[in-house]
N, C-alpha and C. Protein backbone atom coordinates (compact mmCIF):
# COMPACT_ATOMS: atom_id res chain seq x y z
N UNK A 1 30.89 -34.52 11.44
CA UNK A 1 30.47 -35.73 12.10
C UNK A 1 31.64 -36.28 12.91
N UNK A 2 31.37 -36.81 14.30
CA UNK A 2 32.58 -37.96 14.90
C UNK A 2 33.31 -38.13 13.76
N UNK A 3 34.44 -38.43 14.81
CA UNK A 3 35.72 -39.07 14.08
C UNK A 3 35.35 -40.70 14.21
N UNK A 4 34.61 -41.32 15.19
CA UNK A 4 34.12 -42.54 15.12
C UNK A 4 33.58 -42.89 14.15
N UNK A 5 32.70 -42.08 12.99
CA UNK A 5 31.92 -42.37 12.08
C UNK A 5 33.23 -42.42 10.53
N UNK A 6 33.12 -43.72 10.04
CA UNK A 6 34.29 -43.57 9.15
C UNK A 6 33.36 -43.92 7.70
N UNK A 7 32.88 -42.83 7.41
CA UNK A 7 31.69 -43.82 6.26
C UNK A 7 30.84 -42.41 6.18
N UNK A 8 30.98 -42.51 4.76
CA UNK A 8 29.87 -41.56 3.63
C UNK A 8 28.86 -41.78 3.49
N UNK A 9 27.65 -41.07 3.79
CA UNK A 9 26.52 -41.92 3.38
C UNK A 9 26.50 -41.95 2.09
N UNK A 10 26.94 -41.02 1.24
CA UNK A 10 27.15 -41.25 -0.14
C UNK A 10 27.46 -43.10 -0.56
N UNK A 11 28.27 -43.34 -0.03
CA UNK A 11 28.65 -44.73 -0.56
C UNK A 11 27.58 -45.52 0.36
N UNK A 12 26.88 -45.29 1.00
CA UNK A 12 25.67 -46.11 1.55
C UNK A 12 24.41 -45.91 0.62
N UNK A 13 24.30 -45.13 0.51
CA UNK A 13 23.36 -45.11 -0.52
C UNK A 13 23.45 -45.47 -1.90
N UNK A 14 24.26 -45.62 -2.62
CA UNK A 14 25.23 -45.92 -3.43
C UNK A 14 24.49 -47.55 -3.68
N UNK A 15 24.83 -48.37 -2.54
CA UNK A 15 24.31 -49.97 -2.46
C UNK A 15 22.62 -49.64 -2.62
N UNK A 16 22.33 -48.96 -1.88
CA UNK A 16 20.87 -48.78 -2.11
C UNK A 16 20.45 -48.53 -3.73
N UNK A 17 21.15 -47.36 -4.31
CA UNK A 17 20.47 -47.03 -5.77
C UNK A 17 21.33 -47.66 -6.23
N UNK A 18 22.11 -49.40 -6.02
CA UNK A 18 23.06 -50.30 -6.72
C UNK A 18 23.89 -49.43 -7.70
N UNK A 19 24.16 -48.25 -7.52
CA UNK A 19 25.72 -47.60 -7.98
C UNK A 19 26.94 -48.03 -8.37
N UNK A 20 27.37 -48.76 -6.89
CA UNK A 20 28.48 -49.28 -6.03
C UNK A 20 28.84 -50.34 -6.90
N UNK A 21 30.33 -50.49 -7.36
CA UNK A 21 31.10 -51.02 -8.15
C UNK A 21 31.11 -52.81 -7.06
N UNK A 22 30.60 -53.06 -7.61
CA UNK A 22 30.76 -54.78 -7.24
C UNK A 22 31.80 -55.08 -6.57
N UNK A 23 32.73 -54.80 -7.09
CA UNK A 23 34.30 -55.18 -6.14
C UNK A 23 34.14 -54.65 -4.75
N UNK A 24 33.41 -53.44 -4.17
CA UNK A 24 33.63 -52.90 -3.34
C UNK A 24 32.33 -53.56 -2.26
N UNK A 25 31.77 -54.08 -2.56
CA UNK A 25 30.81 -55.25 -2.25
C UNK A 25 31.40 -55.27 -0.20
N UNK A 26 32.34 -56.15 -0.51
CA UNK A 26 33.00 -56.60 1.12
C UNK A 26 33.61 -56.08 1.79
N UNK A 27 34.33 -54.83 1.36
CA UNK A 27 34.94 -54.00 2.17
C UNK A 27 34.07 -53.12 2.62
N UNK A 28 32.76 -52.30 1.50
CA UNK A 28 31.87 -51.35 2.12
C UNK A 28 31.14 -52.20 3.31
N UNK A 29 30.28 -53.18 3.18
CA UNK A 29 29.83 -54.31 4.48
C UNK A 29 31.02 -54.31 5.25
N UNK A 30 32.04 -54.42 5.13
CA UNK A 30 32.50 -54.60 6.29
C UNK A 30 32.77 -53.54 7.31
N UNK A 31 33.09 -52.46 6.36
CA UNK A 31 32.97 -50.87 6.91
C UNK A 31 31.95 -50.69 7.28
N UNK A 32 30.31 -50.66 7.18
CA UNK A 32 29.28 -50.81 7.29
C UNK A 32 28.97 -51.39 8.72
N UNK A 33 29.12 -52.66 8.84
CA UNK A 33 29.35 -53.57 10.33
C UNK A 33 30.10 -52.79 11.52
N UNK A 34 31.14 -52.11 11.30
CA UNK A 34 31.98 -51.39 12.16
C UNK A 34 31.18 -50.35 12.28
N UNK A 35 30.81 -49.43 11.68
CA UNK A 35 29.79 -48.36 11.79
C UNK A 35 28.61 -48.98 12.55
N UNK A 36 27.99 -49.89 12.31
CA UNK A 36 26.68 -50.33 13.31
C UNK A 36 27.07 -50.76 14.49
N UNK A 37 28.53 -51.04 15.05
CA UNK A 37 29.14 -51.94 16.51
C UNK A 37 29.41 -50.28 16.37
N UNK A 38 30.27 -49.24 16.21
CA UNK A 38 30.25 -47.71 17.15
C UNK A 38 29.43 -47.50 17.30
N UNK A 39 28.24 -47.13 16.44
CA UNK A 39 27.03 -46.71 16.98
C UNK A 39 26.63 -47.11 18.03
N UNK A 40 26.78 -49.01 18.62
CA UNK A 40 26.06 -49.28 19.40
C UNK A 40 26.45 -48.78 21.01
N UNK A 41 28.23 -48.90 20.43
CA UNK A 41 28.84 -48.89 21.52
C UNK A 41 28.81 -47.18 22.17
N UNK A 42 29.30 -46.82 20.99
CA UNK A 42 29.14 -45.28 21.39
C UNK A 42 27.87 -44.12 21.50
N UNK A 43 26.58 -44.35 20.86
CA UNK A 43 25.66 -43.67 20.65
C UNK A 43 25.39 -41.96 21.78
N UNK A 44 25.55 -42.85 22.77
CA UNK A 44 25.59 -41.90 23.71
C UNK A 44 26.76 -41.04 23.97
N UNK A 45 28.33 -41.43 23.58
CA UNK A 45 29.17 -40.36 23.10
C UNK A 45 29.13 -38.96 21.68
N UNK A 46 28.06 -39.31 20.96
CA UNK A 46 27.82 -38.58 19.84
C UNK A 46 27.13 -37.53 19.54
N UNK A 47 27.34 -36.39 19.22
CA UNK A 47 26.69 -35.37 19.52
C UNK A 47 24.93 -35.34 19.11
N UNK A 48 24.32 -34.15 19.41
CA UNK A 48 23.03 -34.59 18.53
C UNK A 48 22.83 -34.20 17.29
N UNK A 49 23.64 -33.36 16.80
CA UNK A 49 24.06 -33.16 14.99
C UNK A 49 24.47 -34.03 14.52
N UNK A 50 25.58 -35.07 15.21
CA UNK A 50 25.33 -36.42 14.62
C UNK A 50 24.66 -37.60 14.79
N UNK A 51 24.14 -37.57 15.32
CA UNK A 51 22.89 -38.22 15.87
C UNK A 51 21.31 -38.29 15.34
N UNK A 52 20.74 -37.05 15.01
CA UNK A 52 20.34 -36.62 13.80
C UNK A 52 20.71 -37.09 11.78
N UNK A 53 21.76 -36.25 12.02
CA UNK A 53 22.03 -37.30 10.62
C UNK A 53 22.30 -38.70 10.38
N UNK A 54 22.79 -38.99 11.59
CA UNK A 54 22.34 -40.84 11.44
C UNK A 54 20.90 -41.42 11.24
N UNK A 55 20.16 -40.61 12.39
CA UNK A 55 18.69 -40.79 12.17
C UNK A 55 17.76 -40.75 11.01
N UNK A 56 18.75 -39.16 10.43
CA UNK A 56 18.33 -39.40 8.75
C UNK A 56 18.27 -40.20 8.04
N UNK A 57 19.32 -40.71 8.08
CA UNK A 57 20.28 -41.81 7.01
C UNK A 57 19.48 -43.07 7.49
N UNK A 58 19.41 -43.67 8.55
CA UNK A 58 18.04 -44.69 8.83
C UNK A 58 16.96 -44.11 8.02
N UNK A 59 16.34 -42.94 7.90
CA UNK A 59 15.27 -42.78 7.57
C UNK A 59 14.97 -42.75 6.06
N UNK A 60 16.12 -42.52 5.45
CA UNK A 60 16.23 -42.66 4.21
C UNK A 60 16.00 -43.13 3.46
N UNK A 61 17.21 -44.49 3.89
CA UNK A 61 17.47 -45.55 3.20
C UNK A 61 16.07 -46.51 3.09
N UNK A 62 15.02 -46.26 4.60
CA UNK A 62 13.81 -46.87 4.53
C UNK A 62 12.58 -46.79 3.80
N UNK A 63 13.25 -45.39 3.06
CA UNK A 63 12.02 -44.81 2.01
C UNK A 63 12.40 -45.22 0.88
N UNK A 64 11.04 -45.91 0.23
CA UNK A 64 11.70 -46.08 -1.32
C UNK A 64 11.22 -44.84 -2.22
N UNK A 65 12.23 -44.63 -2.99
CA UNK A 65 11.81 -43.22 -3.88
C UNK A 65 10.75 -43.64 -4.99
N UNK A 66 9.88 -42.44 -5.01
CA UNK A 66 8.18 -42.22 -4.87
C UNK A 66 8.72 -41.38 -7.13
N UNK A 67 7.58 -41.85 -7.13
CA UNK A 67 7.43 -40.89 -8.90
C UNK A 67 8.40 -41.69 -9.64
N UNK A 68 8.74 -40.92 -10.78
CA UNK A 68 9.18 -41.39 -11.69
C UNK A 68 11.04 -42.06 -11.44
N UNK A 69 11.60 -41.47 -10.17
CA UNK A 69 12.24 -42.01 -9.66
C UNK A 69 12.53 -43.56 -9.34
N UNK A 70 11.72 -43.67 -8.88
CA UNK A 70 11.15 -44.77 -8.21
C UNK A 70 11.60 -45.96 -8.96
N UNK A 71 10.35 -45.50 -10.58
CA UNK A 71 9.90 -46.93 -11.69
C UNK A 71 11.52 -46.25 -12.24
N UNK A 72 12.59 -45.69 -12.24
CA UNK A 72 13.90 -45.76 -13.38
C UNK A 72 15.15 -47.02 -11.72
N UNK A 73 14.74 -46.03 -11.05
CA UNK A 73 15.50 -46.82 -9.92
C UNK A 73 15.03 -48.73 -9.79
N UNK A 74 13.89 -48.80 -10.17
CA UNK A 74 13.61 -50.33 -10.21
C UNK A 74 14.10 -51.11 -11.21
N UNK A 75 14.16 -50.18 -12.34
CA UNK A 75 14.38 -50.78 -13.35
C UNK A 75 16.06 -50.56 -13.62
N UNK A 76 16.54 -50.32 -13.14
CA UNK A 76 17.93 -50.22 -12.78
C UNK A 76 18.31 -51.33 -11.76
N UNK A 77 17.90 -51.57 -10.66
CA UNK A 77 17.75 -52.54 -9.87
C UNK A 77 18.10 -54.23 -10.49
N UNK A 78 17.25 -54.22 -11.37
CA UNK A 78 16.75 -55.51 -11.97
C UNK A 78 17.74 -55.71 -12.93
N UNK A 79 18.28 -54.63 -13.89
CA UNK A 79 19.07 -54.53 -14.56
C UNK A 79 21.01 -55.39 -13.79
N UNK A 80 20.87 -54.09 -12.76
CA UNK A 80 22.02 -54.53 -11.70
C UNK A 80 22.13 -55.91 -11.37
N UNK A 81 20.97 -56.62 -10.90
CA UNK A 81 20.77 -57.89 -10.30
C UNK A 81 21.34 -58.66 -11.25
N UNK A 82 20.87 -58.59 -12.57
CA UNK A 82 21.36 -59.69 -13.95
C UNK A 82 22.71 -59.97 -13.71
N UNK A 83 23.57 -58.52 -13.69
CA UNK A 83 24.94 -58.67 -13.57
C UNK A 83 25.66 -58.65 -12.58
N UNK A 84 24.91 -58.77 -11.56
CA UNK A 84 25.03 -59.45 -10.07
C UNK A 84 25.38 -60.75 -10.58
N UNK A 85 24.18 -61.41 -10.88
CA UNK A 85 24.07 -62.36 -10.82
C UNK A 85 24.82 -63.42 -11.68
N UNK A 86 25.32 -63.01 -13.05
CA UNK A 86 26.18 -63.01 -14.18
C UNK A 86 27.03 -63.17 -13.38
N UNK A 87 27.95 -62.17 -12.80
CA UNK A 87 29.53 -62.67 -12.49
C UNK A 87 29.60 -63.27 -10.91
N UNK A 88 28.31 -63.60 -10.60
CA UNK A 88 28.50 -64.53 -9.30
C UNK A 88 28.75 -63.79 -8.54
N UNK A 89 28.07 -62.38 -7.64
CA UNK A 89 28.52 -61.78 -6.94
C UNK A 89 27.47 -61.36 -6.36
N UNK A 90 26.49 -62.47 -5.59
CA UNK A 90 25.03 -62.41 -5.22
C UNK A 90 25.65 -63.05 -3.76
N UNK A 91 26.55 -63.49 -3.11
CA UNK A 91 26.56 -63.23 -1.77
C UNK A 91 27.77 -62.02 -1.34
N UNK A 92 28.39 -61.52 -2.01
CA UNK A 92 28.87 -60.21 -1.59
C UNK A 92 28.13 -58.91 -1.60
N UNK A 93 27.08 -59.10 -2.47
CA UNK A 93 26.32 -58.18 -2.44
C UNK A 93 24.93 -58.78 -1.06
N UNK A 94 24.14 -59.85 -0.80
CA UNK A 94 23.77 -60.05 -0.15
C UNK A 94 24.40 -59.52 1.27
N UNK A 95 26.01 -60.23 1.35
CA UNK A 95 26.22 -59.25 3.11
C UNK A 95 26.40 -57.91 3.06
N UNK A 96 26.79 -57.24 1.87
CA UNK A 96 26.70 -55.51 2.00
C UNK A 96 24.98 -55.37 2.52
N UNK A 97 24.14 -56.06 1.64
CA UNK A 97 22.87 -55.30 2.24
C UNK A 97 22.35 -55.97 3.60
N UNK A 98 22.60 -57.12 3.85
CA UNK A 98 22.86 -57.41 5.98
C UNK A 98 23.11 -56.20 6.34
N UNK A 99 23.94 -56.15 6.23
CA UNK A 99 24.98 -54.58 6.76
C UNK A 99 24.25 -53.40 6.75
N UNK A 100 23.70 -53.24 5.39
CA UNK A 100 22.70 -52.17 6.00
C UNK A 100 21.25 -52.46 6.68
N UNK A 101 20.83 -53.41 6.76
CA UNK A 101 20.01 -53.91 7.58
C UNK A 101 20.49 -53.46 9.04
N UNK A 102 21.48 -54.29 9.40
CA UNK A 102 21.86 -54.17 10.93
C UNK A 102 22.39 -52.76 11.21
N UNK A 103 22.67 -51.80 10.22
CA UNK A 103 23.24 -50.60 11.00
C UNK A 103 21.88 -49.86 10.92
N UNK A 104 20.85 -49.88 10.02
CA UNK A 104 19.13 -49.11 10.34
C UNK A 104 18.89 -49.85 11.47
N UNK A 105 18.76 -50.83 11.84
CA UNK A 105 18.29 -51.53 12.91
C UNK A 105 18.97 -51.06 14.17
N UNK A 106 20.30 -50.68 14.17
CA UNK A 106 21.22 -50.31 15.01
C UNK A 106 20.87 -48.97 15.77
N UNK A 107 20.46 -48.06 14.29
CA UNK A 107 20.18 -46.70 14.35
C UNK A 107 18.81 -46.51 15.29
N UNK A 108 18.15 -47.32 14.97
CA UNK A 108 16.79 -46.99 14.84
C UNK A 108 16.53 -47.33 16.48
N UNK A 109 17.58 -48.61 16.79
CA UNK A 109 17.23 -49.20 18.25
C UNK A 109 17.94 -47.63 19.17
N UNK A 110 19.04 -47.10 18.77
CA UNK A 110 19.81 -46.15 19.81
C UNK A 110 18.82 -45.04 19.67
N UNK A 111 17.64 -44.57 18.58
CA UNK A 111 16.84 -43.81 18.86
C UNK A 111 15.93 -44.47 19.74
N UNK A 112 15.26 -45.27 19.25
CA UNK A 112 14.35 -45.66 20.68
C UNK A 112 14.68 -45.64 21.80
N UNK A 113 15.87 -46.05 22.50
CA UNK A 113 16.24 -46.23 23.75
C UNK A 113 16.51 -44.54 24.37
N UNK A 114 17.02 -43.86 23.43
CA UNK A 114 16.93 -42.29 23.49
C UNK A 114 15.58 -41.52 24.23
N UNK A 115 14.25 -42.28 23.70
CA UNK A 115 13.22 -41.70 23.87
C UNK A 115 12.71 -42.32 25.47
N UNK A 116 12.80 -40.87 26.21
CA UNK A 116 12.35 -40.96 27.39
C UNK A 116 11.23 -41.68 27.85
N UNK A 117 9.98 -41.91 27.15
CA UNK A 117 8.97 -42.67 27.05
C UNK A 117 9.38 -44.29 27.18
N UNK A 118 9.99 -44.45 25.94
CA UNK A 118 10.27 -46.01 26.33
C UNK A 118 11.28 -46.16 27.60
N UNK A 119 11.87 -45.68 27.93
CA UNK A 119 13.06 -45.86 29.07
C UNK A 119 11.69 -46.15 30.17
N UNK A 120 10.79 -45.24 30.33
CA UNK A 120 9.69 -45.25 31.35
C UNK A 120 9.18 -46.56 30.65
N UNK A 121 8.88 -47.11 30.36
CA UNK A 121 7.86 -48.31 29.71
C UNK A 121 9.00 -49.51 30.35
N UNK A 122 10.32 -49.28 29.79
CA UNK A 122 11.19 -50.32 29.96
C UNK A 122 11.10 -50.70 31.82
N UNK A 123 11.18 -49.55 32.54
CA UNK A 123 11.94 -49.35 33.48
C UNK A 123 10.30 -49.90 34.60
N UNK A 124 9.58 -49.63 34.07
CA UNK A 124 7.86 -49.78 34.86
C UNK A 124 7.71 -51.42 34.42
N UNK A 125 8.36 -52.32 33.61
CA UNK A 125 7.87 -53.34 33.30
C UNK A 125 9.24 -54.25 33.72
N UNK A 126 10.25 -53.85 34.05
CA UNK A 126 11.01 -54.47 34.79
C UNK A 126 10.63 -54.51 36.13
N UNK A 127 10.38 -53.28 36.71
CA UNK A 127 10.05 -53.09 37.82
C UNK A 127 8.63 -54.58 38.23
N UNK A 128 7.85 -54.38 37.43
CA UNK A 128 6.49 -55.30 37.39
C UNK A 128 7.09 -56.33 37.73
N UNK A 129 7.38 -56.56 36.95
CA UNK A 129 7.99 -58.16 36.41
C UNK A 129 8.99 -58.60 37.68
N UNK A 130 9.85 -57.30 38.24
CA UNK A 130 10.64 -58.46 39.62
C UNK A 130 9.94 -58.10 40.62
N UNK A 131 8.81 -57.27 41.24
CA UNK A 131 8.12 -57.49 42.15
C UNK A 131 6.64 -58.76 41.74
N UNK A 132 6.44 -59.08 40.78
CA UNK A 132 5.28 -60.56 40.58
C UNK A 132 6.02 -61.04 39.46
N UNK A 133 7.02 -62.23 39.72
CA UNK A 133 7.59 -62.64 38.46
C UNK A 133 6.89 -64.07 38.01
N UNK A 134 5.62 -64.72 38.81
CA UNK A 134 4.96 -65.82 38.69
C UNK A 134 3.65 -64.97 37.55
N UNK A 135 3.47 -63.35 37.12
CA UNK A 135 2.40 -63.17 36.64
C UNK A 135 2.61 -63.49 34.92
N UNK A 136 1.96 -63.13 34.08
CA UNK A 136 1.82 -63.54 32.82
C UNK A 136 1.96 -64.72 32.12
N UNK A 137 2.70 -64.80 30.73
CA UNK A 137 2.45 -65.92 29.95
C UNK A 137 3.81 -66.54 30.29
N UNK A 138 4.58 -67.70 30.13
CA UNK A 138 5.66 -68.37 29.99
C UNK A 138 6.87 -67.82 28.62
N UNK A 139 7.81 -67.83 28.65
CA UNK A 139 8.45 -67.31 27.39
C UNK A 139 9.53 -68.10 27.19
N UNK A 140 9.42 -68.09 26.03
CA UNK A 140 10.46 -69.41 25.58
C UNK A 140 12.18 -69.09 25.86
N UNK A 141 13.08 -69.97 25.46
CA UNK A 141 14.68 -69.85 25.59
C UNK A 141 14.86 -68.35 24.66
N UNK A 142 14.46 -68.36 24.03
CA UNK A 142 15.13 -67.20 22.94
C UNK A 142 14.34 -65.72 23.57
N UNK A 143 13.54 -65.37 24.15
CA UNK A 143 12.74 -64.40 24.01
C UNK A 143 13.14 -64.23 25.88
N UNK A 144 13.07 -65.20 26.48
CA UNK A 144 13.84 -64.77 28.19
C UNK A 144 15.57 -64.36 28.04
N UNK A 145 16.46 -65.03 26.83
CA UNK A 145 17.56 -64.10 26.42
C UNK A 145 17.41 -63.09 25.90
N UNK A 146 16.41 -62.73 25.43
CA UNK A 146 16.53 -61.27 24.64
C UNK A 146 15.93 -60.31 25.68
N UNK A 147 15.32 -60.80 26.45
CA UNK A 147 14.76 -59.52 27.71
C UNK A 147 15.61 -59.35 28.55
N UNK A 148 16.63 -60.41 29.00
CA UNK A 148 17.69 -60.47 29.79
C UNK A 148 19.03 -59.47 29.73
N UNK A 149 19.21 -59.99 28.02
CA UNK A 149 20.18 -58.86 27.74
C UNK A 149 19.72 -57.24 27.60
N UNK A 150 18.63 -57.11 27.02
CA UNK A 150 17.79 -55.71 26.93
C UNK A 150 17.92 -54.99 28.95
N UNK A 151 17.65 -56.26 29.45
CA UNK A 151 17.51 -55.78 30.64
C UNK A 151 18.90 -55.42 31.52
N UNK A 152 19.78 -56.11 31.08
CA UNK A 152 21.28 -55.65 31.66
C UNK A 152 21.73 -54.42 30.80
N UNK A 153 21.29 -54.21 29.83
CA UNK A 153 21.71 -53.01 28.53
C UNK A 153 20.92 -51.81 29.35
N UNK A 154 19.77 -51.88 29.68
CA UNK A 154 19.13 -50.76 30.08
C UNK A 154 19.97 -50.62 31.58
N UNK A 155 20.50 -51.67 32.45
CA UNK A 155 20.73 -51.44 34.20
C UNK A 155 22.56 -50.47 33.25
N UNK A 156 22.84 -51.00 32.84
CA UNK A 156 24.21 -50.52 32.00
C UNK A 156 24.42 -48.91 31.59
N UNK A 157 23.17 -48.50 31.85
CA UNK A 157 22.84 -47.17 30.66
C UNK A 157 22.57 -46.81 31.74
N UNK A 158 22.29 -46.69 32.60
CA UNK A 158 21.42 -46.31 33.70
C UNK A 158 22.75 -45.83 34.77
């Protein structure tokens, strides 16, 4: 894998099947965070063998394990949480799992933008939109920033 990628999925998954030694709580999130800002920045420097196993590793972590797996992993979970929660270590563990939130989210957005289809969807509805920009519904402050930046991200890539 890149030398950009500084992170095991072993120890990502780790937070997922709550493994991961509590102490290591803020440094893995924070390692975690840095891994989701390369990805974003770099995606398109990365080969597609790694690119792929990132895709995995999004895909993974999104599955919850099925059978008897599953009901020992839950009940491990719950177990973990007590002593989460016991030594007060329910917002270090809360931003480790942000962290993996935003780097699947990360993953998942640099595959979409990958897929030639949406680039055409993106690129046909910009197009729309600055030749009749009086057509459709009104959009609020938050949702005309998020098309704005999407829309300089795509002229950027381009």
């Amino acid at each position: 894998m890149s030398a950009a990628i500084i992170i095991d999925a072993r120890e990502i998954k780790q937070i997922q099947s709550r493994t991961v030694n509590p102490s290591r709580f803020v440094s893995l999130g924070q390692t975690i965070h840095r891994l989701a800002e390369t990805i974003k920045r770099e995606w398109n420097n990365f080969s597609q063998e790694d690119r792929e196993t990132l895709k995995s590793l999004a895909y993974d972590l999104l599955e919850s394990p099925k059978g008897i797996n599953g009901i020992w992993l839950s009940i491990w979970a719950r177990a973990y949480m007590v002593y989460i929660k016991l030594t007060n270590q329910q917002q270090a563990l809360y931003f480790c799992l942000d962290a993996l939130d935003v780097l699947i989210d990360t993953i998942l957005d640099a595959v979409e933008r990958d897929d030639a289809g949406y680039q055409q969807v993106l690129l046909d509805t910009l197009k729309e939109i600055s030749l009749n920009p009086d057509a459709g519904e009104p959009v609020d402050a938050n949702t005309r920033e998020w098309l704005h930046e999407l829309s300089n991200q795509a002229l950027n890539e381009i």
